[in-house]
N, C-alpha and C. Protein backbone atom coordinates (compact mmCIF):
# COMPACT_ATOMS: atom_id res chain seq x y z
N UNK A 1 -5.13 25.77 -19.30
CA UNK A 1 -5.22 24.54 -18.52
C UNK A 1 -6.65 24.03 -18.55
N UNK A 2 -6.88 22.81 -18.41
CA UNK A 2 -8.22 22.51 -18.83
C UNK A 2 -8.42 22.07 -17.37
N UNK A 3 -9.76 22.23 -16.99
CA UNK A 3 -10.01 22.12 -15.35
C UNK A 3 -10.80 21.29 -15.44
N UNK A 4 -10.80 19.81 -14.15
CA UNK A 4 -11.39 19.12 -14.44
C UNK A 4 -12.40 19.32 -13.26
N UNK A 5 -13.77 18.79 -13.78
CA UNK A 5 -14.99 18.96 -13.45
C UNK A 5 -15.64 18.02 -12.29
N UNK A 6 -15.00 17.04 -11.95
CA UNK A 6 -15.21 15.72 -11.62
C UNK A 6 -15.36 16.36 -9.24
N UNK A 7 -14.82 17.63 -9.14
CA UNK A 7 -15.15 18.03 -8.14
C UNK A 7 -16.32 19.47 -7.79
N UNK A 8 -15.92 19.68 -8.82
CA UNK A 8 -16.58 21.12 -9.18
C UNK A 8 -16.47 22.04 -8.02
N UNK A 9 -17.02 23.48 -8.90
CA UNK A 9 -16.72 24.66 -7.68
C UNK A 9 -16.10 25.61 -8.02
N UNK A 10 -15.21 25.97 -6.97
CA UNK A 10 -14.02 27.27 -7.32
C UNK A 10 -13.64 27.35 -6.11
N UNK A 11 -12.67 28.48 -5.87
CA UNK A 11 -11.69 28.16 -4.12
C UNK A 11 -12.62 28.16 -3.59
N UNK A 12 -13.67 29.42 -3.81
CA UNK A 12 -14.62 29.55 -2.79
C UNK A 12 -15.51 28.11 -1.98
N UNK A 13 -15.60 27.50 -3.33
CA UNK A 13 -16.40 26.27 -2.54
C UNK A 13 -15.76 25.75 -2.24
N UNK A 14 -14.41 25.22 -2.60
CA UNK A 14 -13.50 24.45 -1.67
C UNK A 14 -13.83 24.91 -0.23
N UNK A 15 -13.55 25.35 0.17
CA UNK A 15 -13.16 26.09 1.49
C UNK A 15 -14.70 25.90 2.25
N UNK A 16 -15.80 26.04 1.90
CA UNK A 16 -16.96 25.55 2.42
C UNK A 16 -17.12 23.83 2.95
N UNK A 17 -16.88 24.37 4.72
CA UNK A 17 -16.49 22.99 5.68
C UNK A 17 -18.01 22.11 5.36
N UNK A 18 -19.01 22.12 4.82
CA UNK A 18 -20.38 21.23 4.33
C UNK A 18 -19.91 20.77 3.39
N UNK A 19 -19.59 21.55 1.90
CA UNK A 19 -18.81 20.69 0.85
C UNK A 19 -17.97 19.91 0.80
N UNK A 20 -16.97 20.01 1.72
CA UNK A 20 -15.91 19.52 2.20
C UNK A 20 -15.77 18.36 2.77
N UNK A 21 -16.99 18.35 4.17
CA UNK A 21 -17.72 17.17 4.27
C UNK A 21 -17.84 16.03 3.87
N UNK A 22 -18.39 16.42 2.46
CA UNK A 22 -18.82 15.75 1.48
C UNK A 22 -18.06 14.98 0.94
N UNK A 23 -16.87 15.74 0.68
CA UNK A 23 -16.04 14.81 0.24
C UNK A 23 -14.97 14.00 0.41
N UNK A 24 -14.88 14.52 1.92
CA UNK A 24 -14.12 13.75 3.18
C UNK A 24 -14.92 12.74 3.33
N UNK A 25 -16.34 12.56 3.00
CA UNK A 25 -16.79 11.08 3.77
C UNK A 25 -17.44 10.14 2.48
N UNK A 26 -16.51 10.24 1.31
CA UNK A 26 -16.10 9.14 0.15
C UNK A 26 -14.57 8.60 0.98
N UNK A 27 -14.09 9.22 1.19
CA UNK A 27 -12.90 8.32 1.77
C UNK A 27 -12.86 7.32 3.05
N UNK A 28 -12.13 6.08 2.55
CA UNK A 28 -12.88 5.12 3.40
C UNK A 28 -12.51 4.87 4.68
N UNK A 29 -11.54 6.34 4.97
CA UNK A 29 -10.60 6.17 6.48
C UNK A 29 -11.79 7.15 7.47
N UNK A 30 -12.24 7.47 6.78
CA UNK A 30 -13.57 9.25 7.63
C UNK A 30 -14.81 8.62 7.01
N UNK A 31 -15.21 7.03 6.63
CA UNK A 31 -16.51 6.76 6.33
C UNK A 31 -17.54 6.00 7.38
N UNK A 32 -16.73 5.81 8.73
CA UNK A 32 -17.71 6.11 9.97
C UNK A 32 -18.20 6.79 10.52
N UNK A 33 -17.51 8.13 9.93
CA UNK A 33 -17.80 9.69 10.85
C UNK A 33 -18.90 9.95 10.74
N UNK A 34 -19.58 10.67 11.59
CA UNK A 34 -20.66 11.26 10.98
C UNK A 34 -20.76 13.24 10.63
N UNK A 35 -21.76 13.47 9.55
CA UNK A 35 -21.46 14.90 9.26
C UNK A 35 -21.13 15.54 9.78
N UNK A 36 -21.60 16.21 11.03
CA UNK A 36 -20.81 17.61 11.86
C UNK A 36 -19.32 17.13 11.91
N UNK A 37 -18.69 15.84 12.45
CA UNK A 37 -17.78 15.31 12.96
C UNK A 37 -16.92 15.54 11.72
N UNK A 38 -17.27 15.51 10.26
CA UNK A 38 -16.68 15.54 9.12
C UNK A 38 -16.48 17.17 8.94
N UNK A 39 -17.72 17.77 9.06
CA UNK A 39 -17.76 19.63 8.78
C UNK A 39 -16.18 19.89 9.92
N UNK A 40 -16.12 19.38 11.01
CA UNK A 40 -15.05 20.18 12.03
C UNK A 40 -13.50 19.45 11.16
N UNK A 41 -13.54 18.16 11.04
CA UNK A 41 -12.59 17.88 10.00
C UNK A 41 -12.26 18.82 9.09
N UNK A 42 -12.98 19.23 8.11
CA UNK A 42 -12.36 19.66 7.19
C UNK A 42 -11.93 21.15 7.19
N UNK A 43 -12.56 21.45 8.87
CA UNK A 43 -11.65 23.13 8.79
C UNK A 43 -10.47 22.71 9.65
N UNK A 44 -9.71 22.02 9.63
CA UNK A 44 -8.39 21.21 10.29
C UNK A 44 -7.79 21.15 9.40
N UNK A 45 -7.96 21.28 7.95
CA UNK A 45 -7.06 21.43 6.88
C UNK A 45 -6.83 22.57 6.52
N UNK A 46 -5.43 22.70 5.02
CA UNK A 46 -5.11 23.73 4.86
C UNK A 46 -5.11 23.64 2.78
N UNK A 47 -5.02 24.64 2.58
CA UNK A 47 -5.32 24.44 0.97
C UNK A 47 -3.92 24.89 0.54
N UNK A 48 -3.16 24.50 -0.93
CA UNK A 48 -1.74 24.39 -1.16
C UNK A 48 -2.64 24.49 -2.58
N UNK A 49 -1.74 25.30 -3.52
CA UNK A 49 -1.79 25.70 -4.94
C UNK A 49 0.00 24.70 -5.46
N UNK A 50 -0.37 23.88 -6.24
CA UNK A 50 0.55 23.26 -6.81
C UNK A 50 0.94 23.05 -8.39
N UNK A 51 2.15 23.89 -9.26
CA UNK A 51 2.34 23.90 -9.81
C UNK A 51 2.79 22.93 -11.14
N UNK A 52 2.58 22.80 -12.42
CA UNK A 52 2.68 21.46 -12.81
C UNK A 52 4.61 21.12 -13.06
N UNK A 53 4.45 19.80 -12.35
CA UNK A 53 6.06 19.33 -12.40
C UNK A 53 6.22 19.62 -11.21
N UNK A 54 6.02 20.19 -9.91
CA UNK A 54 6.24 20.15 -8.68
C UNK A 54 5.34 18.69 -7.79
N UNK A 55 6.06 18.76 -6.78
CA UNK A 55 5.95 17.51 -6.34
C UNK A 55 5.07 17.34 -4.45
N UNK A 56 4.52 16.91 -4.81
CA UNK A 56 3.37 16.84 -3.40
C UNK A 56 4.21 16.39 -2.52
N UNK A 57 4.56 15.11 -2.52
CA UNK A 57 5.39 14.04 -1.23
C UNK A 57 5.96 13.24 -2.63
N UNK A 58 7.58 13.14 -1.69
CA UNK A 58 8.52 12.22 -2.55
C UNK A 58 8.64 11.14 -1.70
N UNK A 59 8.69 10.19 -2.30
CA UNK A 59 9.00 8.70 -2.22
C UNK A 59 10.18 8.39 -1.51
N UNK A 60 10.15 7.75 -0.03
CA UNK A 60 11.36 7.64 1.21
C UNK A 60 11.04 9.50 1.98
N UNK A 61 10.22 10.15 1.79
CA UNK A 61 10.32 10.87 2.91
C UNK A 61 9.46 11.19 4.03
N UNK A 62 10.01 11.76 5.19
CA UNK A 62 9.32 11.55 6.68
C UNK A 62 8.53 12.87 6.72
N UNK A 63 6.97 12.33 6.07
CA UNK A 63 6.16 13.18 5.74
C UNK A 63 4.99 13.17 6.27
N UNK A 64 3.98 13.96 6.76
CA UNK A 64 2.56 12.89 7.26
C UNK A 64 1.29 13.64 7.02
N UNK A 65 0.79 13.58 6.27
CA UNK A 65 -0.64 14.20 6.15
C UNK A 65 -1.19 14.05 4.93
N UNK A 66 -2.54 14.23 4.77
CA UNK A 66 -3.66 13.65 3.55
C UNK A 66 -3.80 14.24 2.97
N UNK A 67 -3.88 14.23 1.25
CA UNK A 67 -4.22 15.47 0.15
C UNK A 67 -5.44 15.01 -0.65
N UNK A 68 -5.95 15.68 -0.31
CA UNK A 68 -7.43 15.44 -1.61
C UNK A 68 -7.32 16.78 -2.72
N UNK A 69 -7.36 16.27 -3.69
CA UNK A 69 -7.25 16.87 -4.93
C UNK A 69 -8.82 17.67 -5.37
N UNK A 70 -8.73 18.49 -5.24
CA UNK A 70 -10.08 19.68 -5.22
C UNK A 70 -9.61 20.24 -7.26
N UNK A 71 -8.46 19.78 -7.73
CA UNK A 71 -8.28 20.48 -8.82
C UNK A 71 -6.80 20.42 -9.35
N UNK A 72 -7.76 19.83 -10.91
CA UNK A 72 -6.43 19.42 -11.50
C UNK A 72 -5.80 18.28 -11.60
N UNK A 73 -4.66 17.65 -11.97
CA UNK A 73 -4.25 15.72 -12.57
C UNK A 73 -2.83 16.10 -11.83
N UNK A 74 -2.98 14.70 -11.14
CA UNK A 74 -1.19 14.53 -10.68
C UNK A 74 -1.27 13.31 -11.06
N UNK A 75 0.08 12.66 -10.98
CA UNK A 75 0.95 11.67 -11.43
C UNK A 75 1.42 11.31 -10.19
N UNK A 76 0.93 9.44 -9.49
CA UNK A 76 2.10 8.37 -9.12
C UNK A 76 3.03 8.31 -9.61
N UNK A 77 4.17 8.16 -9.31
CA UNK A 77 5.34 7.59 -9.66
C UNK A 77 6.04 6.57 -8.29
N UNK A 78 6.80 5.75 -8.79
CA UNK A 78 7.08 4.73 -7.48
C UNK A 78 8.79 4.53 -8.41
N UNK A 79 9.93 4.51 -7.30
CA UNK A 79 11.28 4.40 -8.10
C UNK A 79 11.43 3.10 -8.34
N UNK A 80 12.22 2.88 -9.50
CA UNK A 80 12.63 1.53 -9.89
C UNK A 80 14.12 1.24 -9.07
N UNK A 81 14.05 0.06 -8.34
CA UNK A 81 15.37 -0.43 -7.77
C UNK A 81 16.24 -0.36 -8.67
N UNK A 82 16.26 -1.37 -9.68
CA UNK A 82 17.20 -2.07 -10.50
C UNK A 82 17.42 -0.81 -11.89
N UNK A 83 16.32 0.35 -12.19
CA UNK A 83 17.21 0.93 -12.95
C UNK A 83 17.59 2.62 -12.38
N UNK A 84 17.06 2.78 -11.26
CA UNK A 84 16.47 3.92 -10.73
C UNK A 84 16.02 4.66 -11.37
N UNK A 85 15.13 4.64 -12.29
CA UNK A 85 13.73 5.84 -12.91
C UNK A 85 12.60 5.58 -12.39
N UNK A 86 12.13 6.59 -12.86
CA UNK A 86 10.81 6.51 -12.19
C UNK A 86 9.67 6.01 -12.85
N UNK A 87 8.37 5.01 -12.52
CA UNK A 87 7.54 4.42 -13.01
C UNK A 87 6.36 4.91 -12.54
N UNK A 88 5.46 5.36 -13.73
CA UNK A 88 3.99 5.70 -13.23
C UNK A 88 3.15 5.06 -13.12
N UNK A 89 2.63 4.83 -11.74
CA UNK A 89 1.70 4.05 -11.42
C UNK A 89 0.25 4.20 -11.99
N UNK A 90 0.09 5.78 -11.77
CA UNK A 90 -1.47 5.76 -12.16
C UNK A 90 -1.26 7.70 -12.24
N UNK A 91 -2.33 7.97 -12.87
CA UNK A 91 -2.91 9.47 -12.61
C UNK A 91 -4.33 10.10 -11.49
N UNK A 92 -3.90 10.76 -11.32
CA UNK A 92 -5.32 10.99 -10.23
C UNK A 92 -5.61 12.37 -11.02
N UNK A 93 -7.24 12.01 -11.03
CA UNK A 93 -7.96 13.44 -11.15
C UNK A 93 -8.27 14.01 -10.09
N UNK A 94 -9.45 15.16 -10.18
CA UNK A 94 -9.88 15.97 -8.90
C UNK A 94 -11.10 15.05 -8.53
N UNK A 95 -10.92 14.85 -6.95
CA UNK A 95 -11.81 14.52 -6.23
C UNK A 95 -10.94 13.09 -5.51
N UNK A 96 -9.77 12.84 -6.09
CA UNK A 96 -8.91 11.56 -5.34
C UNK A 96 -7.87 12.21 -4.21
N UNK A 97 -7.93 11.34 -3.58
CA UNK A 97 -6.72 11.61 -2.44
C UNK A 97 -5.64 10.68 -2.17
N UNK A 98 -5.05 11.08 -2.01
CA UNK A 98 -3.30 10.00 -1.60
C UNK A 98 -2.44 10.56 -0.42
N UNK A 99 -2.27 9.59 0.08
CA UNK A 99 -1.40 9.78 1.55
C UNK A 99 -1.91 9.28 2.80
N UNK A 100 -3.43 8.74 2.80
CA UNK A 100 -4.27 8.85 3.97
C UNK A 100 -3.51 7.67 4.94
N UNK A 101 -2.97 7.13 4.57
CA UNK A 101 -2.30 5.88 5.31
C UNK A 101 -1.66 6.63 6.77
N UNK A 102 -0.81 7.84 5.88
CA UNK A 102 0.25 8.80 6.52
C UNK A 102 -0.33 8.87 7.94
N UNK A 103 -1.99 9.37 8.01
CA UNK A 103 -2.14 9.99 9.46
C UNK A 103 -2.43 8.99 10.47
N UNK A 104 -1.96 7.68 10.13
CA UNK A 104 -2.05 6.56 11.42
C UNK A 104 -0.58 5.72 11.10
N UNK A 105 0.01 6.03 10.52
CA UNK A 105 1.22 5.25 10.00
C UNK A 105 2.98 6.22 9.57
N UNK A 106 3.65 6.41 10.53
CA UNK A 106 4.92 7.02 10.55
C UNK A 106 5.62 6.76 9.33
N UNK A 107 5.25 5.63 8.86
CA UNK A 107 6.41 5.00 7.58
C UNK A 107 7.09 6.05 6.66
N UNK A 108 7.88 6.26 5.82
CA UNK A 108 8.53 7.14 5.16
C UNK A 108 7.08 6.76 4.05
N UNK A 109 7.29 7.98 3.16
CA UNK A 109 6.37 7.96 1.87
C UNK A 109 6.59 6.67 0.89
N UNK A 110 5.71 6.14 0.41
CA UNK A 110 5.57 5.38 -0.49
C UNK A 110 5.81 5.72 -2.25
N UNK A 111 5.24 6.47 -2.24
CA UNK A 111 5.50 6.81 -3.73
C UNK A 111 5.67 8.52 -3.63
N UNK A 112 6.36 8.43 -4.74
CA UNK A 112 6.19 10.06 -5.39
C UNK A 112 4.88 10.50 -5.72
N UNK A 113 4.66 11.87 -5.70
CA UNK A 113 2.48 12.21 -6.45
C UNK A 113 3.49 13.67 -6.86
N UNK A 114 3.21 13.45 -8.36
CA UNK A 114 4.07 15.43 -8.82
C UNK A 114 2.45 15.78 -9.53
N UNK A 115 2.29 16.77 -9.71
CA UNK A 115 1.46 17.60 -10.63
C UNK A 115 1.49 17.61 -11.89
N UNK A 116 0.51 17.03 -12.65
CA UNK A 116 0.87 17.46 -14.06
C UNK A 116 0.03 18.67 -14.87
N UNK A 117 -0.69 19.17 -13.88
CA UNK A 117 -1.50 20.40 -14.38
C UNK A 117 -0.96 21.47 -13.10
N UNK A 118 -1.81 22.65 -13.43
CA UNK A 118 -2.08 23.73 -11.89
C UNK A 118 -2.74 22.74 -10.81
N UNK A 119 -2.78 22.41 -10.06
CA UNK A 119 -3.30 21.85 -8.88
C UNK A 119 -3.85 22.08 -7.62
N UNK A 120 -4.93 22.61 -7.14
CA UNK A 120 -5.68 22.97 -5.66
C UNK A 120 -5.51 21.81 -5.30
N UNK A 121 -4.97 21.39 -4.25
CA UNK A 121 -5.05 20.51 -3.30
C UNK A 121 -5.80 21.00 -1.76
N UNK A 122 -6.78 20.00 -0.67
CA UNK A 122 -6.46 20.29 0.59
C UNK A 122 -5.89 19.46 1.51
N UNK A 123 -4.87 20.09 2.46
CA UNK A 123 -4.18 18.99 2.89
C UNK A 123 -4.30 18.64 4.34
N UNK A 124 -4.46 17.84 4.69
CA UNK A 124 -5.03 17.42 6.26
C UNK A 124 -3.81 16.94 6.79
N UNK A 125 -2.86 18.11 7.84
CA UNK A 125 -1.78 17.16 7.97
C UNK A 125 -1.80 16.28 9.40
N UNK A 126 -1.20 15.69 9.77
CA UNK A 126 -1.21 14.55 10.80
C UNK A 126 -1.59 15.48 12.22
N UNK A 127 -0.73 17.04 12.39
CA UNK A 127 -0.21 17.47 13.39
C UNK A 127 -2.33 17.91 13.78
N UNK A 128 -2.60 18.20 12.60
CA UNK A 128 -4.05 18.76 12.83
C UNK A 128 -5.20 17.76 13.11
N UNK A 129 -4.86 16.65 12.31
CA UNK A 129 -5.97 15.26 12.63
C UNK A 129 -5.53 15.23 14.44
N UNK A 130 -4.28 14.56 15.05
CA UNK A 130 -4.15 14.44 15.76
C UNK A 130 -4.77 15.06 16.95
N UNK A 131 -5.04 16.64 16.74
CA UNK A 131 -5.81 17.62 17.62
C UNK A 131 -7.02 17.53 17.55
N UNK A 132 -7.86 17.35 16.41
CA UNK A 132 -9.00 16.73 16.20
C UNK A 132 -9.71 15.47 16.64
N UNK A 133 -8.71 14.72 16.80
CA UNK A 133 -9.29 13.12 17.39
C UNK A 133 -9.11 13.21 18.67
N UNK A 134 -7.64 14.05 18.69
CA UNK A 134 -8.21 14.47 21.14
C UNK A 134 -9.03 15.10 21.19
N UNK A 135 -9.86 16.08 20.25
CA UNK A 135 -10.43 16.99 20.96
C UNK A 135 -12.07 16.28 20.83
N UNK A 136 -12.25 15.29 19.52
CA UNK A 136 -13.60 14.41 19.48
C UNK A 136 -13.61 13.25 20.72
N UNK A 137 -12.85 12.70 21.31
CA UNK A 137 -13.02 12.00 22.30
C UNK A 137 -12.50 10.52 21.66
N UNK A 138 -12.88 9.15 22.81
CA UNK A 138 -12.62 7.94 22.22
C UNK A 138 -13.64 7.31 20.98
N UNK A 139 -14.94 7.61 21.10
CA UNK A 139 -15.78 7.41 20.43
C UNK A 139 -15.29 7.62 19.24
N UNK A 140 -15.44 8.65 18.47
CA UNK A 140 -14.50 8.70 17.20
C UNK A 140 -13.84 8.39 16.86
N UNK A 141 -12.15 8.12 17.75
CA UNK A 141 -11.13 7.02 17.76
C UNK A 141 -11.27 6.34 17.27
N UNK A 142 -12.49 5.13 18.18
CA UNK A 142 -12.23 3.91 18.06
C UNK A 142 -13.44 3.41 16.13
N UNK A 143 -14.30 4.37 15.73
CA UNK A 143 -15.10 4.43 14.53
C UNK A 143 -13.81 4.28 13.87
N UNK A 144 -12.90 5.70 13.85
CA UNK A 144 -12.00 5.91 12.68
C UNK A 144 -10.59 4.75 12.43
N UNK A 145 -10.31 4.10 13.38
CA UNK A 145 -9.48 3.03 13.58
C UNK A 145 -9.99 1.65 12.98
N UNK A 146 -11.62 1.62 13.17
CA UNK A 146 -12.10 0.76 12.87
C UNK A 146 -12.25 0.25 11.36
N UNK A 147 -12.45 1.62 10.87
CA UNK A 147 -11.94 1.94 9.57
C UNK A 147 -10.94 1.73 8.83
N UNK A 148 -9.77 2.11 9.59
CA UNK A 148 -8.69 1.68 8.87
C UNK A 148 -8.46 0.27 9.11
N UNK A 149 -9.01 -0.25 10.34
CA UNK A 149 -8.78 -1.98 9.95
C UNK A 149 -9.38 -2.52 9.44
N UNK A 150 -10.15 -2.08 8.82
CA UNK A 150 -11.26 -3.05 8.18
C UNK A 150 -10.45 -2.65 6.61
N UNK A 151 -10.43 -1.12 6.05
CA UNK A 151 -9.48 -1.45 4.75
C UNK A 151 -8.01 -1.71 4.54
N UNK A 152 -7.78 -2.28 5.54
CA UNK A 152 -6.38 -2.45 6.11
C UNK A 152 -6.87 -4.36 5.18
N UNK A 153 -7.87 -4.78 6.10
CA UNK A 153 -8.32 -6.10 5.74
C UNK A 153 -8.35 -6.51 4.04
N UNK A 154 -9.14 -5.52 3.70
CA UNK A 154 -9.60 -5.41 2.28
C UNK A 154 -8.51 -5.45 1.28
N UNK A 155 -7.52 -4.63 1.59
CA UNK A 155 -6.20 -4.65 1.01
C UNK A 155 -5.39 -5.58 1.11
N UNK A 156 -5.28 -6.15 2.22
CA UNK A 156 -4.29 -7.43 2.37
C UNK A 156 -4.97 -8.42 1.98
N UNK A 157 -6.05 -8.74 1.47
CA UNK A 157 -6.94 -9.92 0.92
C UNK A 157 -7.02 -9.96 -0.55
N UNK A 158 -6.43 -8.72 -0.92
CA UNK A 158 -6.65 -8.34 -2.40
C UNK A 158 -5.28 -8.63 -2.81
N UNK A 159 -4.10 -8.54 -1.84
CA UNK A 159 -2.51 -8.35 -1.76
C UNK A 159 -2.38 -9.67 -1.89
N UNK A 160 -2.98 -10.57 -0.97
CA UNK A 160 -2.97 -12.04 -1.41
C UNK A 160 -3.35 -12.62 -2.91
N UNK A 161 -3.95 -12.57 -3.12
CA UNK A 161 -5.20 -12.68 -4.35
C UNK A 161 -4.14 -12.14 -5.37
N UNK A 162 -3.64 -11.05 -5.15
CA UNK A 162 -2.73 -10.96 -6.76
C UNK A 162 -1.46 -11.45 -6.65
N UNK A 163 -1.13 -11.86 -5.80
CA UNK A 163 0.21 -12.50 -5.30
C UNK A 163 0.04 -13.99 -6.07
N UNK A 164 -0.80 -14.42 -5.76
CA UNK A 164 -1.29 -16.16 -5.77
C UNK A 164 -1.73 -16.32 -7.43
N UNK A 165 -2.05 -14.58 -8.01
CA UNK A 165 -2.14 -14.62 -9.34
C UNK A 165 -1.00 -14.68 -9.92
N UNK A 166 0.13 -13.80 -9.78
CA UNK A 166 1.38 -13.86 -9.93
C UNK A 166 2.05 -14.61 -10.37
N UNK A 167 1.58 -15.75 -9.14
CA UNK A 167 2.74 -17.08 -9.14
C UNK A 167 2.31 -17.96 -9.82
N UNK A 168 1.12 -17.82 -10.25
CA UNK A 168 0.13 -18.49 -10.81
C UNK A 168 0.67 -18.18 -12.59
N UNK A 169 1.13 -17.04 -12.92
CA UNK A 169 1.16 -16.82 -14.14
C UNK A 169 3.15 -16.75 -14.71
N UNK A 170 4.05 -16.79 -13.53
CA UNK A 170 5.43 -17.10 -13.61
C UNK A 170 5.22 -18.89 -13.18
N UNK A 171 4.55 -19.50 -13.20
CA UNK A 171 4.27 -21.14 -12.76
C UNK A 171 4.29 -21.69 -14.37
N UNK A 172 3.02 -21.04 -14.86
CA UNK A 172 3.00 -21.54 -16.42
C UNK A 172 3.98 -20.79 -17.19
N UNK A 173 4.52 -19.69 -16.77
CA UNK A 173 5.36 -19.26 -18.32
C UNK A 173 6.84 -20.48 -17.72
N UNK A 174 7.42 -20.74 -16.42
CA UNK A 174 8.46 -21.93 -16.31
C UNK A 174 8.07 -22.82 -16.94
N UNK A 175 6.69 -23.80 -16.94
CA UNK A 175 6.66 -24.92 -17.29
C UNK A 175 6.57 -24.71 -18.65
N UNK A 176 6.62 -23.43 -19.50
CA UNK A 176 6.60 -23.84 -21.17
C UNK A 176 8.16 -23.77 -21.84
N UNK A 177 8.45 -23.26 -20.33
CA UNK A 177 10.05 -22.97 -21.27
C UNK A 177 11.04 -24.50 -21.11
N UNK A 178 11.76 -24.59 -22.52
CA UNK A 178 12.17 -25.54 -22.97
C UNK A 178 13.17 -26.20 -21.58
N UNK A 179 12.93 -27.69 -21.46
CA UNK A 179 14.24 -28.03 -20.52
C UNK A 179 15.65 -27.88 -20.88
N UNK A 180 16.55 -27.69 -20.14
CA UNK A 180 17.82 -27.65 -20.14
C UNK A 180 18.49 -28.80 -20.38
N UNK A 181 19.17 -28.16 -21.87
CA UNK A 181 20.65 -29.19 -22.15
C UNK A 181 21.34 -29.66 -21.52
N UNK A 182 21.83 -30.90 -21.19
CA UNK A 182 22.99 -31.45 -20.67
C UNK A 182 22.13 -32.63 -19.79
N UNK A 183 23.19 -33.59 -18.93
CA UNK A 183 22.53 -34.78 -18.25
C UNK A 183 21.24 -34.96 -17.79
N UNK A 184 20.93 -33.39 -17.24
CA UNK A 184 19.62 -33.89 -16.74
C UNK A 184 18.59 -33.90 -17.66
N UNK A 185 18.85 -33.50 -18.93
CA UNK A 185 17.65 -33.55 -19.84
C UNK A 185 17.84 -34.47 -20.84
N UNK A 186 19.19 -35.35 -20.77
CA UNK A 186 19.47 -36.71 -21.38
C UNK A 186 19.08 -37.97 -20.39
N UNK A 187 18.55 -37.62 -19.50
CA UNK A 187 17.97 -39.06 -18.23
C UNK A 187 16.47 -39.60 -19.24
N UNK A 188 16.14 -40.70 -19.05
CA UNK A 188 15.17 -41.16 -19.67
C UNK A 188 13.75 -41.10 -18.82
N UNK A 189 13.00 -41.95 -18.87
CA UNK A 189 11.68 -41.63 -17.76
C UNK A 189 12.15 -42.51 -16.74
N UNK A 190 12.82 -43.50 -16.96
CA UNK A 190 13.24 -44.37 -15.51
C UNK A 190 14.54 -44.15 -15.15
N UNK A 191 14.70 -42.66 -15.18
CA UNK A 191 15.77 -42.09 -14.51
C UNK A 191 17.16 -42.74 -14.91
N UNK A 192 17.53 -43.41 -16.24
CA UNK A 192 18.89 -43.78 -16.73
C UNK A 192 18.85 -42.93 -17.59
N UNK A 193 20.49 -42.83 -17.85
CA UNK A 193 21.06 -41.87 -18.51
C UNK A 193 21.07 -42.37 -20.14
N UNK A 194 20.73 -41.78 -20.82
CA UNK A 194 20.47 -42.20 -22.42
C UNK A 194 22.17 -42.51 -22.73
N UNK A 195 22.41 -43.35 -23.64
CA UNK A 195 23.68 -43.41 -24.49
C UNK A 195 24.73 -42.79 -24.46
């Protein structure tokens, strides 16, 4: 298996709540915190060895907690309505995380995340954040909330923006396609019907 480098270490450093830190506060839901507040975070998690072709969180289930990838490539996948297979969104290396929505948001899972290598994950689940944010007080609360509304903002501005691109690019492929046979494309410019 080829191990990717992009977090570096070994279990041992995983598991070191300073390193850990570190890389809890690239993520933009824990990027008000400050360090100690991040060091007690990350001994609130738990570490999961994931095999390749096994599956982190499936897509529609009532799941809740954050995985940062300490090691190893998984695979998005999101289901197709209309044919039901599955479509890959993207790959994550080590040092990405997926799910963080989960620990302020009940919703069923969004996408599938399977393994395509051996995989160290650590996983922060909801039941443990939750004990953590009573036990930091409101102050922290209201930082880490603040957080999520603000990339809550960022996302829905970006959600617009490709939406408006969208329509923008099904706008011109309608107007090149040929008009339709029959009366209405036999009317002239002053709206009479040709011959």
């Amino acid at each position: 298996m080829a191990e990717s480098t992009d977090v570096g270490g070994d279990k041992e450093t995983y598991r070191d709540p300073t390193w850990g830190a570190q890389r809890l506060k690239s993520i933009f839901l824990f990027s008000k915190l400050e360090s100690k507040e991040l060091v007690e975070l990350y001994q609130h998690g738990r570490y999961v060895s994931i095999t390749p072709g096994s599956h982190a969180v499936i897509e529609g289930e009532m799941s809740r907690g954050m995985y940062l990838i300490l090691q190893g490539s998984m695979s998005v996948y999101k289901n197709d309505p209309v044919t039901g297979s599955l479509v890959r969104l993207a790959v994550l290396e080590a040092g990405a995380n997926f799910g963080e929505f989960s620990l302020f948001d009940a919703a069923p899972r969004s996408a599938t995340v399977a393994a395509l290598t051996q995989c160290f994950l650590f996983v922060l689940e909801f039941e443990g954040f939750e004990e953590y944010l009573y036990k930091q007080g409101p102050d922290t609360k209201v930082r880490f909330y603040s957080a999520c509304a603000e990339e809550l903002a960022v996302r829905f501005r970006q959600l617009n923006s490709d939406y408006l691109q969208s329509q923008r690019i099904i706008w011109r492929y309608a107007l090149r396609r040929e008009a339709p046979a029959g009366p209405i494309a036999a009317k002239s410019k002053t709206g009479q019907k040709k011959p």
